[in-house]
Structures are given as structure tokens and as C-alpha cells.
Protein backbone atom coordinates (compact mmCIF):
# COMPACT_ATOMS: atom_id res chain seq x y z
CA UNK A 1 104.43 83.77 105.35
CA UNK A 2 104.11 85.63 108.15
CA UNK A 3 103.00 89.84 108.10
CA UNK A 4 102.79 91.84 111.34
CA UNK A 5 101.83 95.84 110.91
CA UNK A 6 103.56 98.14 112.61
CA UNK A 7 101.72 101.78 112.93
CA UNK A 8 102.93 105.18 114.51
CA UNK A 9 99.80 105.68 116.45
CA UNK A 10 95.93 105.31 116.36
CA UNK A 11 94.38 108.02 118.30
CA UNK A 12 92.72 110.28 116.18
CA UNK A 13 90.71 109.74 112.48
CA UNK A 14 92.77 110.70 109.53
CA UNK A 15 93.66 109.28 105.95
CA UNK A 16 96.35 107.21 108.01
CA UNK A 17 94.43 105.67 110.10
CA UNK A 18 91.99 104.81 106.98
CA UNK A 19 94.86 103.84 104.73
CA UNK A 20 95.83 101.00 107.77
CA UNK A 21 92.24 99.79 107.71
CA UNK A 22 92.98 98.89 104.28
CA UNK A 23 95.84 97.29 104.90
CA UNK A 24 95.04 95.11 107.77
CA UNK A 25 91.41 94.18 105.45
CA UNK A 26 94.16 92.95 102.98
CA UNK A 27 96.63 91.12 105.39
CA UNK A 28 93.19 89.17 107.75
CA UNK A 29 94.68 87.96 111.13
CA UNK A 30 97.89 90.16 111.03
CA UNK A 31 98.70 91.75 114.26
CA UNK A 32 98.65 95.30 114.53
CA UNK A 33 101.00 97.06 116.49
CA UNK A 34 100.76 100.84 117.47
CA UNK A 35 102.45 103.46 120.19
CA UNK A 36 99.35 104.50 121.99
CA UNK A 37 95.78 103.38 121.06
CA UNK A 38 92.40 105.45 121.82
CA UNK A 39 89.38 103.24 120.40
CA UNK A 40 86.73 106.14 120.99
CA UNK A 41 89.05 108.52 119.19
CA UNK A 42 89.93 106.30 116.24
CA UNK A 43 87.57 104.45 113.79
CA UNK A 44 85.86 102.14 115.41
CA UNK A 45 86.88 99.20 113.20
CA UNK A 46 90.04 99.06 114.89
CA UNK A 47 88.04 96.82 117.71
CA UNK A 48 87.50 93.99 115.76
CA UNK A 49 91.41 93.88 114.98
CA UNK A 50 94.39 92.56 117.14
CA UNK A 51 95.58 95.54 118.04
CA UNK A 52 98.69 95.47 120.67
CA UNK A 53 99.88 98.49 121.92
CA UNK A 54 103.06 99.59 123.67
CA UNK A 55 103.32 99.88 127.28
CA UNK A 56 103.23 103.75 127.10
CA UNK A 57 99.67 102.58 126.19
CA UNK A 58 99.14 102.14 130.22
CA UNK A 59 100.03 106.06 131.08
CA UNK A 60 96.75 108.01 131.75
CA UNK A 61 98.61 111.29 129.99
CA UNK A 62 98.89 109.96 126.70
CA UNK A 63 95.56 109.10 126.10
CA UNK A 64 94.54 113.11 127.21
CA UNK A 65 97.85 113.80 124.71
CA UNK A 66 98.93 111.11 122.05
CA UNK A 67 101.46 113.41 120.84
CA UNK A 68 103.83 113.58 124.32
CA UNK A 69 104.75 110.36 123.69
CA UNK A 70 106.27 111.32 120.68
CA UNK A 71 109.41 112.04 121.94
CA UNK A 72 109.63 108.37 122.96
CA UNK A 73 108.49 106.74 120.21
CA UNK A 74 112.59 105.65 118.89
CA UNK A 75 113.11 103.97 122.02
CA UNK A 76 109.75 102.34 122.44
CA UNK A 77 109.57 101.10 118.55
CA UNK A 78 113.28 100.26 118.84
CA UNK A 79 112.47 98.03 121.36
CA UNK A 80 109.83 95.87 119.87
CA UNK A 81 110.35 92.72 118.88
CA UNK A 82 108.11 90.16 116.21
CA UNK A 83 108.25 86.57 115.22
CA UNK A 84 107.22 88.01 111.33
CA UNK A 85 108.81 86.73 107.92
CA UNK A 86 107.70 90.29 106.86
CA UNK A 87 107.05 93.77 108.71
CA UNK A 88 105.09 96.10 107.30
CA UNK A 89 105.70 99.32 108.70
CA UNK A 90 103.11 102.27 108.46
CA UNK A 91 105.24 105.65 108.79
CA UNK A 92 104.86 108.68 108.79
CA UNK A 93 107.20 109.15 111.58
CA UNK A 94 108.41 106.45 113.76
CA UNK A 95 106.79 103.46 113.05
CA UNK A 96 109.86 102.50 110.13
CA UNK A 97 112.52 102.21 113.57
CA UNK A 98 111.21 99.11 114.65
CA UNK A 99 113.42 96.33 114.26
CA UNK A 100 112.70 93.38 111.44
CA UNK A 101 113.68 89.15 111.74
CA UNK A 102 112.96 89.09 108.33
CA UNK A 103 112.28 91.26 105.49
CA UNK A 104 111.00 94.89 106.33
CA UNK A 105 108.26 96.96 103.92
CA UNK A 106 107.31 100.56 104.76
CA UNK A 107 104.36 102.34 103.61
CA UNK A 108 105.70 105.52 103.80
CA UNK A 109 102.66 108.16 104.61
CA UNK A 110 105.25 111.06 104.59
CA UNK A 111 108.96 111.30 106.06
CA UNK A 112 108.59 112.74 109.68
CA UNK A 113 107.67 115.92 109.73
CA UNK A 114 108.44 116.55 113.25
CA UNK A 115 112.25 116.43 112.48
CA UNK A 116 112.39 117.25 108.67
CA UNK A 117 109.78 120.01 108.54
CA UNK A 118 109.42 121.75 111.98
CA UNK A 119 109.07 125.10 110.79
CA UNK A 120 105.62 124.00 109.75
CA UNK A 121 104.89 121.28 112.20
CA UNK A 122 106.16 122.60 115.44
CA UNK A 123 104.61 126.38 115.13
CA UNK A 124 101.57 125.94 117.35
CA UNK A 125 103.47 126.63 120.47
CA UNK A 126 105.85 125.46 123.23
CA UNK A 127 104.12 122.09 124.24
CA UNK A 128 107.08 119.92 126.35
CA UNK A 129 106.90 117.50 123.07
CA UNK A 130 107.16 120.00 120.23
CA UNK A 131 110.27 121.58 122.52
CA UNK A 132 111.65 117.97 122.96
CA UNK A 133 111.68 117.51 119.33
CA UNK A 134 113.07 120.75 117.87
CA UNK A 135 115.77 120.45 120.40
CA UNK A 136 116.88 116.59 119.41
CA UNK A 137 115.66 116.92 115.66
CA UNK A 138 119.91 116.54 114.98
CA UNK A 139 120.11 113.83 116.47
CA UNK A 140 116.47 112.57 115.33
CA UNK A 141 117.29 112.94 112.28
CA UNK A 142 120.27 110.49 111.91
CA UNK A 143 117.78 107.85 113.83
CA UNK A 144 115.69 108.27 111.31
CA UNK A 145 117.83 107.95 108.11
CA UNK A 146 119.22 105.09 109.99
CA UNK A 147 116.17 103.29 110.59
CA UNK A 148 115.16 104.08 106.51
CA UNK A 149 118.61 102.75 105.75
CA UNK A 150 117.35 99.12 107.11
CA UNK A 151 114.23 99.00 105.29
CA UNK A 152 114.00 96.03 102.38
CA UNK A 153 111.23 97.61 100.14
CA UNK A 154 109.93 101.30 100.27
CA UNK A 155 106.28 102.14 99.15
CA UNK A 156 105.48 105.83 98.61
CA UNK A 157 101.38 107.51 99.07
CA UNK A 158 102.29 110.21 96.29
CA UNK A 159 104.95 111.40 93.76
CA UNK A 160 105.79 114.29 96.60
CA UNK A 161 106.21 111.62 99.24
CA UNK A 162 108.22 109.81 97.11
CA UNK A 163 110.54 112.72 95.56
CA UNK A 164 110.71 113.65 99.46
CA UNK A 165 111.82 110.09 100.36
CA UNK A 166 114.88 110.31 97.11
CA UNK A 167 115.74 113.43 98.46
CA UNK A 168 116.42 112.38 102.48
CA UNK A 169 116.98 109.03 102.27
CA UNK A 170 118.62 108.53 98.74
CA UNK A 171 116.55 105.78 98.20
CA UNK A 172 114.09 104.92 95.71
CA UNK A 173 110.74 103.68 95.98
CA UNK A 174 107.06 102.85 94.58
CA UNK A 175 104.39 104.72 94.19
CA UNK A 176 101.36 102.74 95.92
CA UNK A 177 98.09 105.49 95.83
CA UNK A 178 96.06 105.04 99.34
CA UNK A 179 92.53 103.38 98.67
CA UNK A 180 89.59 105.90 99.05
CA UNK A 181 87.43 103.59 102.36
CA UNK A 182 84.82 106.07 102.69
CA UNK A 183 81.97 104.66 100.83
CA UNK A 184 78.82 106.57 98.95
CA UNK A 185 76.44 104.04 99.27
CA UNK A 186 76.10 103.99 103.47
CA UNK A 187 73.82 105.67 105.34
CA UNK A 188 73.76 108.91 105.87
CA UNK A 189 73.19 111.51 108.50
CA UNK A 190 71.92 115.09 108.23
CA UNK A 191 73.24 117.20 110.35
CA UNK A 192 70.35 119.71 111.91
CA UNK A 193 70.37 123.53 111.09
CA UNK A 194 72.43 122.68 107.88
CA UNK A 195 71.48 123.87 104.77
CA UNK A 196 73.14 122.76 101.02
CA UNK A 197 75.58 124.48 99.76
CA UNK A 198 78.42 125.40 101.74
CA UNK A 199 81.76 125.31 101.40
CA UNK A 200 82.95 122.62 103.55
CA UNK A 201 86.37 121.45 105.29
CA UNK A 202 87.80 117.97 106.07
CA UNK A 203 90.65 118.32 108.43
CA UNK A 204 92.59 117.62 111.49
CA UNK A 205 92.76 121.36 112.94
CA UNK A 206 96.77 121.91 112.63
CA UNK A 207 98.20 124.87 112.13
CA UNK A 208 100.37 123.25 108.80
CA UNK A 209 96.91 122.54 107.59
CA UNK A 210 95.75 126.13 106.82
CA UNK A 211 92.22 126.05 108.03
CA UNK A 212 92.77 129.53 109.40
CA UNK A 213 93.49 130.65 105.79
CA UNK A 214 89.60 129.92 104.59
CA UNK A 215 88.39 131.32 107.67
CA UNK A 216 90.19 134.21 107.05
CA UNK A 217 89.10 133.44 103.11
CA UNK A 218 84.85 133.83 104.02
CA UNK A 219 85.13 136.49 106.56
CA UNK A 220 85.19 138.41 103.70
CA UNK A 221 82.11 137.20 102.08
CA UNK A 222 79.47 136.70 105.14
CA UNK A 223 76.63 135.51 102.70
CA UNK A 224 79.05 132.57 102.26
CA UNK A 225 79.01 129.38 105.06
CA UNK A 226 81.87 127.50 105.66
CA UNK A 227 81.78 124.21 107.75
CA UNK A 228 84.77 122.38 109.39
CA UNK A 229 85.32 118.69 110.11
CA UNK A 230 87.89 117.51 112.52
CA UNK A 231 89.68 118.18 115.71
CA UNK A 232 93.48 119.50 116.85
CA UNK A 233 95.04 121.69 118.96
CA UNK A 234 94.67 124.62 116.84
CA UNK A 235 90.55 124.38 117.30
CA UNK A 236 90.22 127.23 120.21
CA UNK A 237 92.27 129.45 118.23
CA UNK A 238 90.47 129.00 114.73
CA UNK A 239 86.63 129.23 116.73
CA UNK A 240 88.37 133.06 117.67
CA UNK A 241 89.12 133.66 114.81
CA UNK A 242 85.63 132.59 113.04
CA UNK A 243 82.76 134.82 112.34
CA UNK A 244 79.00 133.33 112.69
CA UNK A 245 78.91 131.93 109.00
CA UNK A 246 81.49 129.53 110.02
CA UNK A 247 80.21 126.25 112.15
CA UNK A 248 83.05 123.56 113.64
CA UNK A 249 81.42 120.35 113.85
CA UNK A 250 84.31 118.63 115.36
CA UNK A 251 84.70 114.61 114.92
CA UNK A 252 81.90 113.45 112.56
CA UNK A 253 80.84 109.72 112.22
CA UNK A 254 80.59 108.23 108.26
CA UNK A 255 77.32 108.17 107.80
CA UNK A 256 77.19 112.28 108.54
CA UNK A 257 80.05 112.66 106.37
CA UNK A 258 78.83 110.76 103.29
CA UNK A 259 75.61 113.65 104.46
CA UNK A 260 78.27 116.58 104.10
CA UNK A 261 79.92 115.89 101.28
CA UNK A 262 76.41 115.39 99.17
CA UNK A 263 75.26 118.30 100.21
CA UNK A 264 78.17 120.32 100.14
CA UNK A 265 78.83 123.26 97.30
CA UNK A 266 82.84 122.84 97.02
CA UNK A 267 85.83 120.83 99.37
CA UNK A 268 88.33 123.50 100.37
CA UNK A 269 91.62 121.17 100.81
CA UNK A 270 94.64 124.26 101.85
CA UNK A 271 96.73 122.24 103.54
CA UNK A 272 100.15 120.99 102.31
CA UNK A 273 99.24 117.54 102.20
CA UNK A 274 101.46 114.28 101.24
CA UNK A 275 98.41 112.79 99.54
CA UNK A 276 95.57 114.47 100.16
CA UNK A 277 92.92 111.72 100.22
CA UNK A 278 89.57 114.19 100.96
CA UNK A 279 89.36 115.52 96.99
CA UNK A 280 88.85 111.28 96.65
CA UNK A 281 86.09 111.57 98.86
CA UNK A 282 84.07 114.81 97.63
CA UNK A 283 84.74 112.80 94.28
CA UNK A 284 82.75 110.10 95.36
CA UNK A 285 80.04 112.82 95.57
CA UNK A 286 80.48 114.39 92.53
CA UNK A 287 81.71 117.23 94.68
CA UNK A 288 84.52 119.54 93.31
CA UNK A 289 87.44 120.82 95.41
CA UNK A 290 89.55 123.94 95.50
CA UNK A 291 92.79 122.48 96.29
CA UNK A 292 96.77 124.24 97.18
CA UNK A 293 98.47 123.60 94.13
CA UNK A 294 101.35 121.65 96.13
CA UNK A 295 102.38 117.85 97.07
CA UNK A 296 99.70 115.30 96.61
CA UNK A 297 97.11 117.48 95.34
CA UNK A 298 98.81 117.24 92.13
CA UNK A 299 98.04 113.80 92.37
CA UNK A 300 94.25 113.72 93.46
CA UNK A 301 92.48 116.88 91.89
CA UNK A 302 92.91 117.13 88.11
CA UNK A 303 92.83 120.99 87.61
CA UNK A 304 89.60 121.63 85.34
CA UNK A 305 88.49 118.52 85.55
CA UNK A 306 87.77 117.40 89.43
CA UNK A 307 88.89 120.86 90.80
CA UNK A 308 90.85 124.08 90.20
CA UNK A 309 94.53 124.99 92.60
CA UNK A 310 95.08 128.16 94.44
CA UNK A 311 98.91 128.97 94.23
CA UNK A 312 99.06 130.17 98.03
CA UNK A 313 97.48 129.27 101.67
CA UNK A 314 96.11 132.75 101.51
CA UNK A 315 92.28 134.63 101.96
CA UNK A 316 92.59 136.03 98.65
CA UNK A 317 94.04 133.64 96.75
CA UNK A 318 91.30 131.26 98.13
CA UNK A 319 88.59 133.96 96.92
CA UNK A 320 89.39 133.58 93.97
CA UNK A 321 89.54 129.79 93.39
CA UNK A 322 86.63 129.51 94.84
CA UNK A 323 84.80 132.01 92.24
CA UNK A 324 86.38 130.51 89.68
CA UNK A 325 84.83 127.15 90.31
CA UNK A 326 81.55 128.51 91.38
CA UNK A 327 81.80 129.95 87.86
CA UNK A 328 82.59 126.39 86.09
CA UNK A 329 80.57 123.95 84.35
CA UNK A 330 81.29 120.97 86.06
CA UNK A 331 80.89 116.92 85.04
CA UNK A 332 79.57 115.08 88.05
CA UNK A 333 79.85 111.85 86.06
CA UNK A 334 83.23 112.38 85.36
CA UNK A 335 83.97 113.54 89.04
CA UNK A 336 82.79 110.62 90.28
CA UNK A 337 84.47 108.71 87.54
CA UNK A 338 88.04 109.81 88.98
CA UNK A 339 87.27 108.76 92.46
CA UNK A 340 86.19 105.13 91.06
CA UNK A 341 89.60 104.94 90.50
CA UNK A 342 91.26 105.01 93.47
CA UNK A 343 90.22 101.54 94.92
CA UNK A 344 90.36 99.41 97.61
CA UNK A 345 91.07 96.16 95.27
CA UNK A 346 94.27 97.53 93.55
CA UNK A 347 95.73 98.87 96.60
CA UNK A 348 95.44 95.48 97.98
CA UNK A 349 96.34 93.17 95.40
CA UNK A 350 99.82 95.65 94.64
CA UNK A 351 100.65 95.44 98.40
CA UNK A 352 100.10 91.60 99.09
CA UNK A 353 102.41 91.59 95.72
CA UNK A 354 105.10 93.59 97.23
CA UNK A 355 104.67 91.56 100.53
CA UNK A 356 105.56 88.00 98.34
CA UNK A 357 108.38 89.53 96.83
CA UNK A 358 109.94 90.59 100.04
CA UNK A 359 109.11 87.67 101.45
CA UNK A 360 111.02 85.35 99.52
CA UNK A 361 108.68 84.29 96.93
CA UNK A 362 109.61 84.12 93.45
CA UNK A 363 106.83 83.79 91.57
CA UNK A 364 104.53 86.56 92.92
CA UNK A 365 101.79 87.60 90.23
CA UNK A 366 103.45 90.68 89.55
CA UNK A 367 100.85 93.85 88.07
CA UNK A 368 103.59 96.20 87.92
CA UNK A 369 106.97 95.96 87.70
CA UNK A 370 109.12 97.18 90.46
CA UNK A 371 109.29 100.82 90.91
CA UNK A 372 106.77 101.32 88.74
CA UNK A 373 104.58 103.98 90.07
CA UNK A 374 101.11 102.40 90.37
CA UNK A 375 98.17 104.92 89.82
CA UNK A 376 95.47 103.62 91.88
């Protein structure tokens, strides 16, 4: 049987882009194709794969801006074509609209938010994409029910992606957690001037993300540090808004984030996240996270246990949640004991499952039936 991936885009580091790691580890040889693809922005993994991306891959632009191709990403994925018995589609936006010979699967990361949410998504200006897409998001919208409407199985990252997919598409579909790939035994890199025990950040820097609300959050307490992982457009805004105990560190290899997280005092994770894979990571640690009691946070922070929820993506609330679990007695073992769960094995063995019974074959060994959410 043959699998080709199909993925929206590979030009930044995200859970995504790890989640796809995972699934081309458990699918060896499959090729992997993607809109636009930036290797030095990207893990760097992705170089030992086939990779093949589209021919908007060529324009200078879109490597400066991955997201202006956005608005072209129907037409482009409409447009591909694949000799597979099975595509497995990566979405969170666009990659679901390519066309199938055979069976299609789709890993749903989250239904688009450009065109279902853009009240969240499309509120960090007037970029010619952003305007693109609010303007069309009518007619973007019945593309992308359409293109949902074709798919053979669905595969959900979280009980909110999943009530979110019943919801749009009236469709069901599986609940398949994403595999924590960050591991604790690599190497690890301190990070100079760094002391232990700040709070610390794991984000791309978007404004639906909320990293502006714990800025906001330790402004208010300047004895507190606060450090922040990732990149975005909304970085030069959130640097003004920062006071000197908070330090951007920008796009950090592994081996200085397995450092962070050991070192750090609590994961702040405000964002309102589909699955929210960084609580799996501090877990690893033994790290506990204040977390926005919303989507799949639910699913990854057990409140008392692994982490305690603020209600709101606000300074205060934040405050508060973060005394709260600066004021707890927390298990380490049983932190870390959460995080175990969430492997790479299970998420592999579930999806070359679903792949067989797609694909035609009917004796699969099946580990859960059908629909059956499967929790890690």
C-alpha cells in the first residue's frame, strides 16, 4: 500500500511540524508534500526526508513570508496530483483540499482558523494575506467544507478539535493524541545569564496566543522573570511592551530547550490552543504549567495534578494561577508519569491502523475500535 503526506506548510517550528515528524518516522519512505518549505526555519530533520514542495516554493517572497501564500494554497493543493492508495493529509488549514486516487485520511490539527475564527486569527493587522482572507472567508469557507466532505477517515488532535470538526463539518471522527518528540534524555544547553526559576513561555508569538497577557501578568511583579520561546509577527510589539525582567530568546534548538524546561519554575501555556502539546513537554521535566482553562488544555494538564487553569487570557487572572501553584505541593514523579503517556509508539501503531483500514485491508490489528477516542 501506498501513503503519501500531504502538509499545509513547513516553515516555522511548532507542535505541527513535530506531530508530522512523527508521522513520516511511522510511514519510512513516504513522500512528503508541503506549500512552501524553509529548512533553516523548520526542524532540521525534515532534510533527511523527501520533501517536495509546490512551485510557489520557487518565489523569493514566500520564504521572507510563508503566510502570503496562504491565500493560494486551494488552488495550489487543488492542483496536486499522487500515485497513493492512501493520502494522509496534515491540516490545519489547507492541506485536506488536495485531491485523493484512493482513499483519503486527515489528521486534523484544527479546522482553519483563518476562515472559521478570524476574529482571533486575523487581528494583528492589515497584511495583503490576512485582508485576502477575511474578504473570501465566504467563499473559503464552502471550499473548505467541500474539501472535508471528500475525506474517507477523519482523525482529531483533541476532544475540542474534534467537537469543532462535528460542529462545521457534521462529521465524526477519532480522537488520535499527538506524540510528545521532544525527548529528556538529549543534551542540553544552558543558556548564559539565565538563572533557575523563571516562569517560562513556549510559543509562536501570535497575537491568538496571549503572550502579551503574561507580559502584562509580571509587569506587575518585577522580582519575577519571565522568558519567551518562539518567533511571529507579534514579537516587536510584545519586546514594547516588556519590562527588563522579561528576556525573548527567539527560536531555540532542543538541546537548549530540554535546558529551559529543567530549569524552569512553571510553563505559562495562555493561548487557546487545539492541543496544546508544551504542558507534555514541561511534563517530561517534572515541570508544572499554568494553563487557560479552554480547548486542549483540558486534555493535557490535569488541574491539581500536572497544573492548575486560569479562567481568562488576563494579567490578573494569570497572577493568581501562578500563586496558587507556587503555593502547591507538587509530585514530580507523577508529573513526569503523565507525560510518559503520551508516546511516540501508540501514536504510530493507531495511525498505521487507521491507514490499513482505509486502505482496503480487512484484517488490520485493530487497538481501538473505530471512533473510539484513543488517549495517548
Amino acid at each position: 500500500m501506498r501513503v503519501e503526506i500531504v502538509h499545509d506548510h513547513l516553515a516555522q517550528r511548532g507542535g505541527a511540524e513535530r506531530v508530522v515528524l512523527s508521522i513520516a518516522g511511522a510511514l519510512p519512505g513516504a513522500p512528503l508534500h508541503t506549500l512552501v518549505y524553509r529548512p533553516e526555519a523548520t526542524y532540521p530533520e525534515y532534510r533527511h526526508l523527501d520533501v517536495r514542495p509546490s512551485v510557489l516554493d520557487r518565489v523569493p517572497a514566500l520564504h521572507r513570508n510563508h503566510r502570503l501564500a496562504l491565500p493560494l494554497a486551494p488552488t495550489v493543493f487543488g492542483r496536486l496530483r499522487t500515485a497513493a492508495d492512501v493520502l494522509l493529509c496534515s491540516s490545519s488549514g489547507w492541506a485536506h483540499g488536495a485531491p485523493a486516487a484512493g482513499a483519503k485520511v486527515v489528521y486534523c490539527h484544527s479546522p482553519n482558523r483563518w476562515i472559521h475564527s478570524p476574529h482571533r486569527y486575523l487581528a494583528q493587522g492589515r497584511s495583503p494575506a490576512r485582508l485576502v482572507l477575511s474578504l473570501g472567508s465566504g467563499s473559503l469557507q464552502r471550499w473548505d467544507r467541500a474539501a472535508m466532505a471528500g475525506v474517507t477517515t477523519l482523525l482529531a488532535n483533541s476532544h475540542r478539535t474534534r467537537d469543532e470538526i462535528r460542529r462545521l463539518y457534521d462529521r465524526d471522527s477519532e480522537v488520535l493524541f499527538p506524540p510528545c518528540t521532544l525527548t529528556r534524555t538529549g543534551a542540553q544547553r544552558p543558556v548564559p545569564g539565565l538563572e533557575s526559576g523563571y516562569l517560562l513561555v513556549v510559543s509562536r508569538l501570535l497575537a491568538y496566543k496571549n503572550v502579551d497577557a503574561v507580559v502584562h501578568a509580571v509587569a506587575r511583579t518585577p522580582d519575577d522573570r519571565l522568558v519567551v520561546v518562539g518567533v511571529g509577527p507579534d514579537a516587536t510589539r510584545l519586546q514594547a511592551l516588556a519590562g527588563s525582567n522579561v528576556r525573548f530568546l527567539g527560536s531555540v534548538d532542543d538541546a537548549s530547550l530540554r535546558w529551559l524546561y529543567t530549569h524552569a519554575r512553571l510553563l505559562v501555556a495562555p493561548a487557546y490552543e487545539d492541543f496544546g502539546l508544551t504542558p507534555i513537554e514541561a511534563e517530561l521535566f517534572g515541570r508544572p504549567t499554568v494553563a487557560l482553562r479552554s480547548g486542549g488544555y483540558l486534555d493535557t494538564v490535569l488541574d491539581g495534578r500536572t497544573g492548575v487553569f486560569f479562567d481568562a487570557p488576563q494579567a490578573e487572572h494569570i497572577r493568581t494561577a501562578v500563586a496558587e501553584a507556587d503555593g502547591h505541593s507538587w509530585d514530580t514523579r507523577a508529573i513526569e508519569a503523565h507525560a510518559a503517556a503520551f508516546g511516540e509508539r501508540r501514536f504510530a501503531e493507531r495511525l498505521r491502523e487507521v491507514l490499513s483500514v482505509a486502505g482496503g485491508d480487512s484484517h488490520p490489528p485493530l487497538a481501538a475500535r473505530p471512533g473510539t477516542p484513543v488517549e495517548a
